[in-house]
C-alpha atoms as a PDB file:
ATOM      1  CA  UNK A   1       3.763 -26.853 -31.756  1.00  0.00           C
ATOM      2  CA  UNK A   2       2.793 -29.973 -33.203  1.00  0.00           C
ATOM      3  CA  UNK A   3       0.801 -30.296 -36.245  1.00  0.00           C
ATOM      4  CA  UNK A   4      -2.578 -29.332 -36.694  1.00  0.00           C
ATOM      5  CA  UNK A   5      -5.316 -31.934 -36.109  1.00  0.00           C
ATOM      6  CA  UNK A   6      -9.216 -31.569 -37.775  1.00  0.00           C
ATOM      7  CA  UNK A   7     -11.826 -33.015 -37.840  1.00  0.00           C
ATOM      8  CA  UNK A   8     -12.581 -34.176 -41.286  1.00  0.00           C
ATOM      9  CA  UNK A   9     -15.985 -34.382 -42.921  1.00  0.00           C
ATOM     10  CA  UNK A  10     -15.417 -36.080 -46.536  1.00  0.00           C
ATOM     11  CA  UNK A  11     -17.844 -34.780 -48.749  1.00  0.00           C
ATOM     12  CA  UNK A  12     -17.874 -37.256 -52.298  1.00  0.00           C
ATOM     13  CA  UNK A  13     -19.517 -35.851 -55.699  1.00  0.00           C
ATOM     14  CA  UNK A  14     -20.795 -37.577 -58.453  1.00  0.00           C
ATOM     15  CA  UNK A  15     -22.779 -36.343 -61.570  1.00  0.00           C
ATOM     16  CA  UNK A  16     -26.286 -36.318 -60.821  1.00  0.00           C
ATOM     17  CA  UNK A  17     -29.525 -37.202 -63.362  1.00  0.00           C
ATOM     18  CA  UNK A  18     -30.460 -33.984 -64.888  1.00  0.00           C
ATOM     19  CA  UNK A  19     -27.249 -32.257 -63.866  1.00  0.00           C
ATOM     20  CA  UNK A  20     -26.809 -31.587 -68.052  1.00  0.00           C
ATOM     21  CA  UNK A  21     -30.095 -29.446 -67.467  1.00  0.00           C
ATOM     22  CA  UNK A  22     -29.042 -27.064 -64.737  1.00  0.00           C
ATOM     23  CA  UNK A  23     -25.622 -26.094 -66.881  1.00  0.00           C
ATOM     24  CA  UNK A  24     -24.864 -23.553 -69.300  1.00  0.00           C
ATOM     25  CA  UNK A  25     -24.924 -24.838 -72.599  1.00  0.00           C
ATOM     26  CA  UNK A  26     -22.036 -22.922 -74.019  1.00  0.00           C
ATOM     27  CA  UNK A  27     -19.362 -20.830 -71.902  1.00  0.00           C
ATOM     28  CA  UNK A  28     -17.857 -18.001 -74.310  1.00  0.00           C
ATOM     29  CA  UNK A  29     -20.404 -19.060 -76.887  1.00  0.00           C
ATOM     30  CA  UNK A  30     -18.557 -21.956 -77.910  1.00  0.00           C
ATOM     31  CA  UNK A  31     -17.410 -24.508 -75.162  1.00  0.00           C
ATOM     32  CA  UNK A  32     -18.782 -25.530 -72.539  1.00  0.00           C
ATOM     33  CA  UNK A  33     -16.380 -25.438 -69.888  1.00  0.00           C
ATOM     34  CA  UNK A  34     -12.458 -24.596 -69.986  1.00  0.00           C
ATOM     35  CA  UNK A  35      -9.822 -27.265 -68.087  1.00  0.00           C
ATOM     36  CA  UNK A  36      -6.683 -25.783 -67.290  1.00  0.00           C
ATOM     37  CA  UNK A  37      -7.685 -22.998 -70.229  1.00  0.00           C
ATOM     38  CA  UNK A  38      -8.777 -25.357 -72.528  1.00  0.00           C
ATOM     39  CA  UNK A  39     -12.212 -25.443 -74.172  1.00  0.00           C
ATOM     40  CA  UNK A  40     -14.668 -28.457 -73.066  1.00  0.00           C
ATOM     41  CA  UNK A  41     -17.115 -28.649 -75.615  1.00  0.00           C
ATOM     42  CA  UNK A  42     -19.297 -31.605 -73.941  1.00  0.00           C
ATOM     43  CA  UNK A  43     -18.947 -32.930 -70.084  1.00  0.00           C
ATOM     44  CA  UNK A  44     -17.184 -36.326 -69.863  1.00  0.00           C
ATOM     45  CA  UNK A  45     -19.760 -39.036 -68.903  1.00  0.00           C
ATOM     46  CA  UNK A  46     -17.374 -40.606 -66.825  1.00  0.00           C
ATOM     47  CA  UNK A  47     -16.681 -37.686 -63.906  1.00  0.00           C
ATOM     48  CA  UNK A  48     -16.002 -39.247 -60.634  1.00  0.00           C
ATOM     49  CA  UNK A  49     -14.277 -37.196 -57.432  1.00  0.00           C
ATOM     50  CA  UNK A  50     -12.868 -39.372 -55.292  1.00  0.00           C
ATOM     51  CA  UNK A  51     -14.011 -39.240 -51.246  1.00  0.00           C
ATOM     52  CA  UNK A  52     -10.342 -37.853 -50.349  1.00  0.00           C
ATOM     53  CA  UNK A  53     -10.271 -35.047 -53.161  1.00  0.00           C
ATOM     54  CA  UNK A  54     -12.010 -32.214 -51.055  1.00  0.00           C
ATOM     55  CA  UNK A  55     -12.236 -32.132 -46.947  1.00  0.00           C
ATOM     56  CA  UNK A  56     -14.203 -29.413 -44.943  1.00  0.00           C
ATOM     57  CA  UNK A  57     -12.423 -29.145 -41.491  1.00  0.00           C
ATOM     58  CA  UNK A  58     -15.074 -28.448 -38.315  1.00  0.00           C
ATOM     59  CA  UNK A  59     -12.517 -27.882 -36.000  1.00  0.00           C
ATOM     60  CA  UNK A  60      -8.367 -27.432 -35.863  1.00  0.00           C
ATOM     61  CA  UNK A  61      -6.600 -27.668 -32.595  1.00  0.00           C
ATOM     62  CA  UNK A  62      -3.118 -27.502 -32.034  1.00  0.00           C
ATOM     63  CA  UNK A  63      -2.062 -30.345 -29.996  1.00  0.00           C
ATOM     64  CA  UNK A  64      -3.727 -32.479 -27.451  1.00  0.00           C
ATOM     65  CA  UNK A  65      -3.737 -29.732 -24.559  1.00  0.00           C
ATOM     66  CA  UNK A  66      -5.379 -27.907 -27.025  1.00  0.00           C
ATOM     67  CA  UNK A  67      -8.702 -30.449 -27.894  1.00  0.00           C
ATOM     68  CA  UNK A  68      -8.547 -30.775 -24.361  1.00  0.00           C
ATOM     69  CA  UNK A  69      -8.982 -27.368 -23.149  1.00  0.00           C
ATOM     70  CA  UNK A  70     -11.216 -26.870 -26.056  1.00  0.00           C
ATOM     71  CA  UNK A  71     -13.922 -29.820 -24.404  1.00  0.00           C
ATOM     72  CA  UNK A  72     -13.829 -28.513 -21.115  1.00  0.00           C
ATOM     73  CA  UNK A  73     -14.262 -24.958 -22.063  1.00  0.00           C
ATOM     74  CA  UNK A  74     -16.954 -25.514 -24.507  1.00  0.00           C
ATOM     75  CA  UNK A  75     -19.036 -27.464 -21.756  1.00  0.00           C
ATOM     76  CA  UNK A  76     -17.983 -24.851 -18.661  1.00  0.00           C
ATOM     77  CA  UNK A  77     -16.401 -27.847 -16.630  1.00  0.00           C
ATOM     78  CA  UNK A  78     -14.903 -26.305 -13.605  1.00  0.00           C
ATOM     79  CA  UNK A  79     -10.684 -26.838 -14.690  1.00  0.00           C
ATOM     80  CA  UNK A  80     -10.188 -27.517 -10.932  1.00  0.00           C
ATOM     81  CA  UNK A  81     -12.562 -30.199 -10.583  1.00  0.00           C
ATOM     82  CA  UNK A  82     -12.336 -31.997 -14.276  1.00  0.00           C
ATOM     83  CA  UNK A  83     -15.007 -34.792 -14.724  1.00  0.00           C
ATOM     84  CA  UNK A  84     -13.095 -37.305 -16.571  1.00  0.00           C
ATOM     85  CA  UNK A  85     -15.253 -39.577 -17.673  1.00  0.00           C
ATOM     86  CA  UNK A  86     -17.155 -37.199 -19.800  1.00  0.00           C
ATOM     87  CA  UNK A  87     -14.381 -35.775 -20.985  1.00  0.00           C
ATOM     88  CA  UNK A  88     -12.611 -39.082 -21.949  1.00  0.00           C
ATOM     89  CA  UNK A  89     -15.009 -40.344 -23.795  1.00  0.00           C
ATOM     90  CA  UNK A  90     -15.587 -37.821 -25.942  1.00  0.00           C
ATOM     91  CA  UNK A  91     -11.553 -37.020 -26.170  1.00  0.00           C
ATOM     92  CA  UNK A  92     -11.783 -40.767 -27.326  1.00  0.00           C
ATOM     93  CA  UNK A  93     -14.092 -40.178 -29.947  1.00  0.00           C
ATOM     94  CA  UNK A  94     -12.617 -37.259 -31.835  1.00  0.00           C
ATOM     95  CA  UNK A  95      -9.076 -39.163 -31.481  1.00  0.00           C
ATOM     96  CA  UNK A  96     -10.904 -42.364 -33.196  1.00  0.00           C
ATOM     97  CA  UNK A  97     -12.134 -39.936 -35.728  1.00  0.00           C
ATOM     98  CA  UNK A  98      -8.619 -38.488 -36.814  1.00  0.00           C
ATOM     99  CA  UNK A  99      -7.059 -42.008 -36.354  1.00  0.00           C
ATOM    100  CA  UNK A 100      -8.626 -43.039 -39.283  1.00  0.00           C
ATOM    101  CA  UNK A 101      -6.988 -41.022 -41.756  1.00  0.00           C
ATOM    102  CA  UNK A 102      -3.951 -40.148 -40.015  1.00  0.00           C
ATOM    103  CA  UNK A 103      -2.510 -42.690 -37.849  1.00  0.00           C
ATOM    104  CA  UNK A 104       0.971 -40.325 -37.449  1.00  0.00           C
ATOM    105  CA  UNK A 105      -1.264 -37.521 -35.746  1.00  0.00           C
ATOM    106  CA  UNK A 106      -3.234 -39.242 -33.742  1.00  0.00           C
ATOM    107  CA  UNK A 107      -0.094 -40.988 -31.882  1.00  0.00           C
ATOM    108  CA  UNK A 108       0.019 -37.863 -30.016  1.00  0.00           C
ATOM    109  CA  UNK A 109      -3.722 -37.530 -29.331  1.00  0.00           C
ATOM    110  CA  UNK A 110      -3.217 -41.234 -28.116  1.00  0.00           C
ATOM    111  CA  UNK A 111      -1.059 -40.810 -25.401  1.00  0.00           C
ATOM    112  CA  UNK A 112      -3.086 -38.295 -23.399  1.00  0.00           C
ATOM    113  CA  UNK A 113      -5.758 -40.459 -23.645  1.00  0.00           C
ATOM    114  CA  UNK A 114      -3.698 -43.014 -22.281  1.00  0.00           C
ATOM    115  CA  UNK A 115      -2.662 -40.698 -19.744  1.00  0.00           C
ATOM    116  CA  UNK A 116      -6.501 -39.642 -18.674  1.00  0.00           C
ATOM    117  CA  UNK A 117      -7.246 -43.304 -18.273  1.00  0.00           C
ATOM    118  CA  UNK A 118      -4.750 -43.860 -16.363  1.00  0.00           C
ATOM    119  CA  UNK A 119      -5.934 -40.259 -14.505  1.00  0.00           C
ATOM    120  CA  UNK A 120      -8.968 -42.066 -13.713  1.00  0.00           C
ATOM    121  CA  UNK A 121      -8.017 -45.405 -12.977  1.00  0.00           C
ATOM    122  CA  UNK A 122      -5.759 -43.867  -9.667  1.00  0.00           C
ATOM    123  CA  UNK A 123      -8.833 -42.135  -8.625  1.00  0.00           C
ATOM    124  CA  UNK A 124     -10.890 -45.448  -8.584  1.00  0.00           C
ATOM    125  CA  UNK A 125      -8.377 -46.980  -6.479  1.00  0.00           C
ATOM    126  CA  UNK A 126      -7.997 -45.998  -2.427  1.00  0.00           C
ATOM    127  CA  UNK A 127      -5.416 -43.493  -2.200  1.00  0.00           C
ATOM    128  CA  UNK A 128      -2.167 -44.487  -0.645  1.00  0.00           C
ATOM    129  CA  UNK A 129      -1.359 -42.726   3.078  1.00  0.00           C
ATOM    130  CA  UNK A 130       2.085 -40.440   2.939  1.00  0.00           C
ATOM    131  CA  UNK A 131       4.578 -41.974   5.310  1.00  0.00           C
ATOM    132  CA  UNK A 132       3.848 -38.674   7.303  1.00  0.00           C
ATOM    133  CA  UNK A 133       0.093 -38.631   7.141  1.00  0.00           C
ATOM    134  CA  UNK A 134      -0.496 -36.575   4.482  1.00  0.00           C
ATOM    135  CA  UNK A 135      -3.419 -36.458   2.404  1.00  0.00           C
ATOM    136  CA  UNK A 136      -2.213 -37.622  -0.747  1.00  0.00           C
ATOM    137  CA  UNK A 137      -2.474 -35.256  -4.037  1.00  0.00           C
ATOM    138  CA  UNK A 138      -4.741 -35.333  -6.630  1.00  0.00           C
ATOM    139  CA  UNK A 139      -4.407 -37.217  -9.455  1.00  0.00           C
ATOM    140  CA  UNK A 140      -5.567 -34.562 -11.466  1.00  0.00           C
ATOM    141  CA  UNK A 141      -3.478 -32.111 -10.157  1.00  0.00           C
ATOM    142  CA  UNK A 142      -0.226 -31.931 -12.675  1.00  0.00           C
ATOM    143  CA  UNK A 143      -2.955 -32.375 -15.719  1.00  0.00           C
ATOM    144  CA  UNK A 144      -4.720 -28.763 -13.877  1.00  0.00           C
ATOM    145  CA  UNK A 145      -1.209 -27.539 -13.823  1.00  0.00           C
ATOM    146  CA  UNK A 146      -0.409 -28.614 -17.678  1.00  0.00           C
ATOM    147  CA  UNK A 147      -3.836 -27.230 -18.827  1.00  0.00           C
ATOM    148  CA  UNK A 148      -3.906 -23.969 -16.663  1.00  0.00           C
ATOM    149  CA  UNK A 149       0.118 -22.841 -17.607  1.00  0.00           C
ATOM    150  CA  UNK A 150      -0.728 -23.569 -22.106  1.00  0.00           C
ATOM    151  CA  UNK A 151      -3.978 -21.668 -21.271  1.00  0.00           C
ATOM    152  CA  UNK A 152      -2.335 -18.584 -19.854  1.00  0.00           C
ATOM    153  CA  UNK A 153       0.337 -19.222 -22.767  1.00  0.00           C
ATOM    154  CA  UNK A 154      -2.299 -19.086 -24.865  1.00  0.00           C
ATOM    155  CA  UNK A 155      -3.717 -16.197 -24.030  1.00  0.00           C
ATOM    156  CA  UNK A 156      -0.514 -14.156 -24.239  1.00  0.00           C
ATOM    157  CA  UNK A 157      -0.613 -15.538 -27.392  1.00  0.00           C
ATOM    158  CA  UNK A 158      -3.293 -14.548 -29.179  1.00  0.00           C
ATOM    159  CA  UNK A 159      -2.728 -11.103 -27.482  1.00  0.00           C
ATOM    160  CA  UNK A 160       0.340 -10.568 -28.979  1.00  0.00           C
ATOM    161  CA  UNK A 161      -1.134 -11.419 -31.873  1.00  0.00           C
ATOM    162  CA  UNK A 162      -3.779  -8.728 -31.766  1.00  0.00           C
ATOM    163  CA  UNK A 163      -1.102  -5.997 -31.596  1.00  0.00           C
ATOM    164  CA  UNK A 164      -0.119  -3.665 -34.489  1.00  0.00           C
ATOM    165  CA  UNK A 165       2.724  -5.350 -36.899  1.00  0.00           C
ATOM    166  CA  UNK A 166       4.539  -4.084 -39.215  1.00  0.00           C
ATOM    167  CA  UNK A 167       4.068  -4.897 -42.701  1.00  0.00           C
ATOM    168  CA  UNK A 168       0.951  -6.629 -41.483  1.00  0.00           C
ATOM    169  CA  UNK A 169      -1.529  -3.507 -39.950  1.00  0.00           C
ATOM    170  CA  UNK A 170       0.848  -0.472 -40.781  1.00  0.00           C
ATOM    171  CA  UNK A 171       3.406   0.665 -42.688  1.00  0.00           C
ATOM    172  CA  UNK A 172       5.856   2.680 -42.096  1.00  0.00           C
ATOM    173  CA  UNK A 173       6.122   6.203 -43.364  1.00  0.00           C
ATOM    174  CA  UNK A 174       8.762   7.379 -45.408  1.00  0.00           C
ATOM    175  CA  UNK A 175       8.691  11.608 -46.881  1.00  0.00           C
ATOM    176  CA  UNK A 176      11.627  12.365 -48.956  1.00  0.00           C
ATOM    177  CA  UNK A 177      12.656  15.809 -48.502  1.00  0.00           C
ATOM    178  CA  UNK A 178      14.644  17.963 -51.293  1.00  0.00           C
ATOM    179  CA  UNK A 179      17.201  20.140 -49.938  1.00  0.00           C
ATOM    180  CA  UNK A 180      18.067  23.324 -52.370  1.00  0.00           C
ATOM    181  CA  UNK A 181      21.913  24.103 -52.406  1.00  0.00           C
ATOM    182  CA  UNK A 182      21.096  27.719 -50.854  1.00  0.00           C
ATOM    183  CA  UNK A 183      20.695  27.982 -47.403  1.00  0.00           C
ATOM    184  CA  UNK A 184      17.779  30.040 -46.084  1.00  0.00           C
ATOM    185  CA  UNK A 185      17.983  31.901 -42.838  1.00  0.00           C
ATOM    186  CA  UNK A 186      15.024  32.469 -40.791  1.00  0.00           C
ATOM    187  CA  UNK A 187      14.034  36.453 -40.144  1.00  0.00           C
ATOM    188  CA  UNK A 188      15.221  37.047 -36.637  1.00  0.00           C
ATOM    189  CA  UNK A 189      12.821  39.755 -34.854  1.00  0.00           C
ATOM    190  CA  UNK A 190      13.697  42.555 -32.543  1.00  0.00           C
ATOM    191  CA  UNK A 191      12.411  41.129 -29.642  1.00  0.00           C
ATOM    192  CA  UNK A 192      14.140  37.737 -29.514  1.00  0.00           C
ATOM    193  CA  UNK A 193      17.529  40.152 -30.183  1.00  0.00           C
ATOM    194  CA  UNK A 194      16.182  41.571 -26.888  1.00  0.00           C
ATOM    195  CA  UNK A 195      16.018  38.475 -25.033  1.00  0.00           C
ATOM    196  CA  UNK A 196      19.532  36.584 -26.093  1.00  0.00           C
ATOM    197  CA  UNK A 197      21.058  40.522 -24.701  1.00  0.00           C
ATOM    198  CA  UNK A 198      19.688  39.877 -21.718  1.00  0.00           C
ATOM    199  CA  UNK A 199      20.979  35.929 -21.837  1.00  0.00           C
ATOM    200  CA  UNK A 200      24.145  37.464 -22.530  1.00  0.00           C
ATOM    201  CA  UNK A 201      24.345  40.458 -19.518  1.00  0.00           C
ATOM    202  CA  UNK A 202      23.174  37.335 -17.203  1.00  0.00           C
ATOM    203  CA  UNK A 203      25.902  35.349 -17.967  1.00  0.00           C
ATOM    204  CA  UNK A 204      28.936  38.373 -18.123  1.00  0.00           C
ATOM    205  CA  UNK A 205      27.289  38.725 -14.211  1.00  0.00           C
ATOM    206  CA  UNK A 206      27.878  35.299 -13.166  1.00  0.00           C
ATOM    207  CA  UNK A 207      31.425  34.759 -14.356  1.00  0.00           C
ATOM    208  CA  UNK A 208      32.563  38.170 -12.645  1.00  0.00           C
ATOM    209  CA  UNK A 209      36.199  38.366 -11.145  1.00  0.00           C
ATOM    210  CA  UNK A 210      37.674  39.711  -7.751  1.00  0.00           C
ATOM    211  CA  UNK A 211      41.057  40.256  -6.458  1.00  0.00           C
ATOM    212  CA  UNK A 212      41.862  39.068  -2.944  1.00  0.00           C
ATOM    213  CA  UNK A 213      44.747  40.820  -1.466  1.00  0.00           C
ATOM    214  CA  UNK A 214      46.634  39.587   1.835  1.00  0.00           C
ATOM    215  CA  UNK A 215      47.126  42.077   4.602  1.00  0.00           C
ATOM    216  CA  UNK A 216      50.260  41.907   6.751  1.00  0.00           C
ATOM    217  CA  UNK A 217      49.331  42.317  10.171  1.00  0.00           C
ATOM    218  CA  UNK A 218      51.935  42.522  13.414  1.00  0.00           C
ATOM    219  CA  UNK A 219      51.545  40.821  16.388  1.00  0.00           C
ATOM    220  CA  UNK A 220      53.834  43.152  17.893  1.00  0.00           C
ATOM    221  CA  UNK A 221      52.349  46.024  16.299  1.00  0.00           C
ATOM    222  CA  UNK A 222      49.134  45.648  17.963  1.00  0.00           C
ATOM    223  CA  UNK A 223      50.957  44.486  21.288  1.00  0.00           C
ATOM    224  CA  UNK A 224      51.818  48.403  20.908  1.00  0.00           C
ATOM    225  CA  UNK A 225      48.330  49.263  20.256  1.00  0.00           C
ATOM    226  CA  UNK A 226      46.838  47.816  22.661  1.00  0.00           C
ATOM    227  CA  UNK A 227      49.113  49.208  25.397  1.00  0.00           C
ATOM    228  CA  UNK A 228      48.549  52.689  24.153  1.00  0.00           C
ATOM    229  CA  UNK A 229      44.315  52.267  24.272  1.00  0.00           C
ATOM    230  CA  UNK A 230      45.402  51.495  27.824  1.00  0.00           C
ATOM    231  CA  UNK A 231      47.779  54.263  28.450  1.00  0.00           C
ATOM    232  CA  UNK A 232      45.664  56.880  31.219  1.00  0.00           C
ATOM    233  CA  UNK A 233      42.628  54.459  31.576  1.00  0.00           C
ATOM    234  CA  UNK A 234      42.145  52.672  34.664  1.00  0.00           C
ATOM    235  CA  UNK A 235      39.851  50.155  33.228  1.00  0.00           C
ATOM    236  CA  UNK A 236      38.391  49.098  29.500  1.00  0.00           C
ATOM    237  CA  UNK A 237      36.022  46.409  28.704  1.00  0.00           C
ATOM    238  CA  UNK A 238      37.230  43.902  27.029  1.00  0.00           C
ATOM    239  CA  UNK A 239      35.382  44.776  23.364  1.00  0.00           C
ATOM    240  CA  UNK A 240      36.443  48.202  23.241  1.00  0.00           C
ATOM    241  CA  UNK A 241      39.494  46.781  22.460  1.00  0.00           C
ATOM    242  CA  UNK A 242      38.747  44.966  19.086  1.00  0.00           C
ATOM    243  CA  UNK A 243      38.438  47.151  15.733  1.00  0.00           C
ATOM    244  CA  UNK A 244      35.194  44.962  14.347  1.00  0.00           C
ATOM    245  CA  UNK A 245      35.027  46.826  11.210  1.00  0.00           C
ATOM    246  CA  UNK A 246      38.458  45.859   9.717  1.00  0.00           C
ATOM    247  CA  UNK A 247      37.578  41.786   9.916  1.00  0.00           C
ATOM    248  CA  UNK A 248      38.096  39.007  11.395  1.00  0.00           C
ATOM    249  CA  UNK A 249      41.743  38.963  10.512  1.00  0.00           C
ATOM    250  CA  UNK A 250      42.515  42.342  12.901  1.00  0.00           C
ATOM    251  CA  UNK A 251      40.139  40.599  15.566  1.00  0.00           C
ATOM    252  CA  UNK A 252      42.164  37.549  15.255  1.00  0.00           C
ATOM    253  CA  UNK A 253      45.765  39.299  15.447  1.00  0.00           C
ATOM    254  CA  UNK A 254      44.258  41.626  18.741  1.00  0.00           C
ATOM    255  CA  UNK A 255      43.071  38.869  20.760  1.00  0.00           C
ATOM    256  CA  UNK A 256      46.639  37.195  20.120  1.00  0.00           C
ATOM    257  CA  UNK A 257      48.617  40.276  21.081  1.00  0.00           C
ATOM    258  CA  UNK A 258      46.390  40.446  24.468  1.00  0.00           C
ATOM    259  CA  UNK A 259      47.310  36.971  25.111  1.00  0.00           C
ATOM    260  CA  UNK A 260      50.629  37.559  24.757  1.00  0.00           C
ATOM    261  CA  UNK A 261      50.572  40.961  26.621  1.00  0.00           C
ATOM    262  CA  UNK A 262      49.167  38.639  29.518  1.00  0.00           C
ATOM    263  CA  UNK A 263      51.733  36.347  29.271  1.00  0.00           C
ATOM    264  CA  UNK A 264      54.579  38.592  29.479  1.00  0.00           C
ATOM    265  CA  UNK A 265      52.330  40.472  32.636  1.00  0.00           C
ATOM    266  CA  UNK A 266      52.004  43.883  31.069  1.00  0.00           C
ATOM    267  CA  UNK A 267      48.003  43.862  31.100  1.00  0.00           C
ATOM    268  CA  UNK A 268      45.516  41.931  33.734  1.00  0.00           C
ATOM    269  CA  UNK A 269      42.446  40.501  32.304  1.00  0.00           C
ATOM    270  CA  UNK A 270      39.752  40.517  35.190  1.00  0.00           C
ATOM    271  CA  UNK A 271      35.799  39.834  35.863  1.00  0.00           C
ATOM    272  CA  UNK A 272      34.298  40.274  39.191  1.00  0.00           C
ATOM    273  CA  UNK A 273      32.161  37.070  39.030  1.00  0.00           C
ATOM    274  CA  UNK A 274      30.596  34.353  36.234  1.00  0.00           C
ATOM    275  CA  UNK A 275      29.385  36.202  33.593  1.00  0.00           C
ATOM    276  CA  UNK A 276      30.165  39.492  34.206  1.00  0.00           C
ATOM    277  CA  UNK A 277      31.773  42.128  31.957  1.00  0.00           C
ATOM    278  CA  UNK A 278      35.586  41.465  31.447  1.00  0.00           C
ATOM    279  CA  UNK A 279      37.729  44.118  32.087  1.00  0.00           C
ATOM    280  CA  UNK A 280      41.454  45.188  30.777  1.00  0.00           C
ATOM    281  CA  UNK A 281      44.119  46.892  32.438  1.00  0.00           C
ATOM    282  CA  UNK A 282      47.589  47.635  32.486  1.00  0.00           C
ATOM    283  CA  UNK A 283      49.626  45.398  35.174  1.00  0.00           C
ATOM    284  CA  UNK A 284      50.297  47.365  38.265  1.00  0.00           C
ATOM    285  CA  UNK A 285      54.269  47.400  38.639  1.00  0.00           C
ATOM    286  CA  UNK A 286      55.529  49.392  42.000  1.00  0.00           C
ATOM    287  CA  UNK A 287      57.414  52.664  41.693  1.00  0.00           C
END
């Protein structure tokens, strides 16, 4: 940011008749006054501040956006549709004001006013057409811009600066604790004893154990199976043939030995039409 401008109202004091009247007469019961700690016993009669000695700032502003926003705000000026020959003028006259006792600062505050002159001399003028027909833009347009993006800065500003600091709205909080050399133990109850047993049985139940054991089955054993079902029957259906209770893994190993019985033409698979019942019997081989 750039230094901080004011608006400076000098305020000169010199001794006044009758001023003798209206002070004490003895400060301690001795002097007067005290300088720097020493005793005054009588008032000089030649006390003169000079003009420069104390200054009462009005107003402080950060920068020329800032004296800027500050006139237009203060007066409710639409920020989209600036008057700028109001706000010139009096821009002018507070930069005149600070110009006279700092020349450095007011450089700055000089070249936006240069630059809103210059604002309002191109709107005096007739605008110049685009080379496409556009309307041309604003004048005051990037100045909007400028003002409206340090405004929202700004803002953000001063609410960060209302949030809680530390060192500045809080401190924080510090509890020394003294730990004795014995350890203490906590009293367990009988009823949270109950409760980890039952974590416990919960657990033993979910990492249980099995044994899985292979069975050796035959092909050609239940080839021989499946012939003696047969043996004396003229027909079976096709289901009576499978053992469902021992698992899939007998069902599996009977269909297999029927297929092969049927390839080697010692059994006929048959079904009178679509989706009838399938029947099983042994091939018919002539005496």
């Amino acid at each position: 940011m750039s230094e901080t401008a004011a608006t400076p109202a000098l305020l000169a004091v010199e001794p006044e008749a009758g001023a003798d009247a209206a002070l004490p007469q003895t400060v301690d019961g001795i002097a007067v006054a005290r300088l720097y700690g020493e005793p005054l016993f009588q008032l000089p009669q030649d006390l003169y501040i000079p003009p420069d000695a104390l200054e009462v700032f009005l107003e402080a502003f950060e920068g020329p956006l800032d004296l800027l926003l500050y006139l237009i705000r203060r007066q409710n000026f639409n920020i989209l549709d600036i008057p700028l020959a109001d706000v010139t003028r009096q821009y002018l006259s507070y930069v005149e004001q600070i110009r006279r006792h700092n020349l450095e600062l007011a450089a700055e505050y000089l070249l936006m006013a240069a630059m809103l002159i210059e604002i309002k001399s191109r709107m005096l003028l007739p605008p110049k057409k685009s080379q496409d027909g556009a309307e041309p833009e604003d004048p005051r347009a990037e100045l909007v811009r400028r003002l409206l993006e340090y405004e929202r800065i700004k803002l953000a500003a001063a609410r960060l600066d209302q949030m809680p600091v530390l060192g500045r709205d809080f401190l924080r909080a510090q509890v020394h604790i003294e730990q004795s050399l014995q350890p203490s133990f906590a009293e367990v109850s009988v009823d949270e004893l109950r409760e980890v047993w039952r974590d416990l049985l919960k657990r033993a139940n979910l990492k249980q154990h099995h044994k899985i054991s292979r069975e050796q089955l035959s092909v050609r054993e239940h080839m021989s199976i499946v012939l003696r079902r047969l043996q004396g029957q003229r027909f079976v259906m096709f289901e009576e043939l499978f053992e469902v209770e021992r698992g899939p893994q007998v069902l599996v190993v009977t269909f297999i030995a029927m297929l092969e019985l049927a390839r080697e033409r010692l059994l006929e698979i048959t079904q009178a039409e679509a989706f009838a019942p399938i029947y099983v019997r042994l091939a018919y081989s002539p005496s």
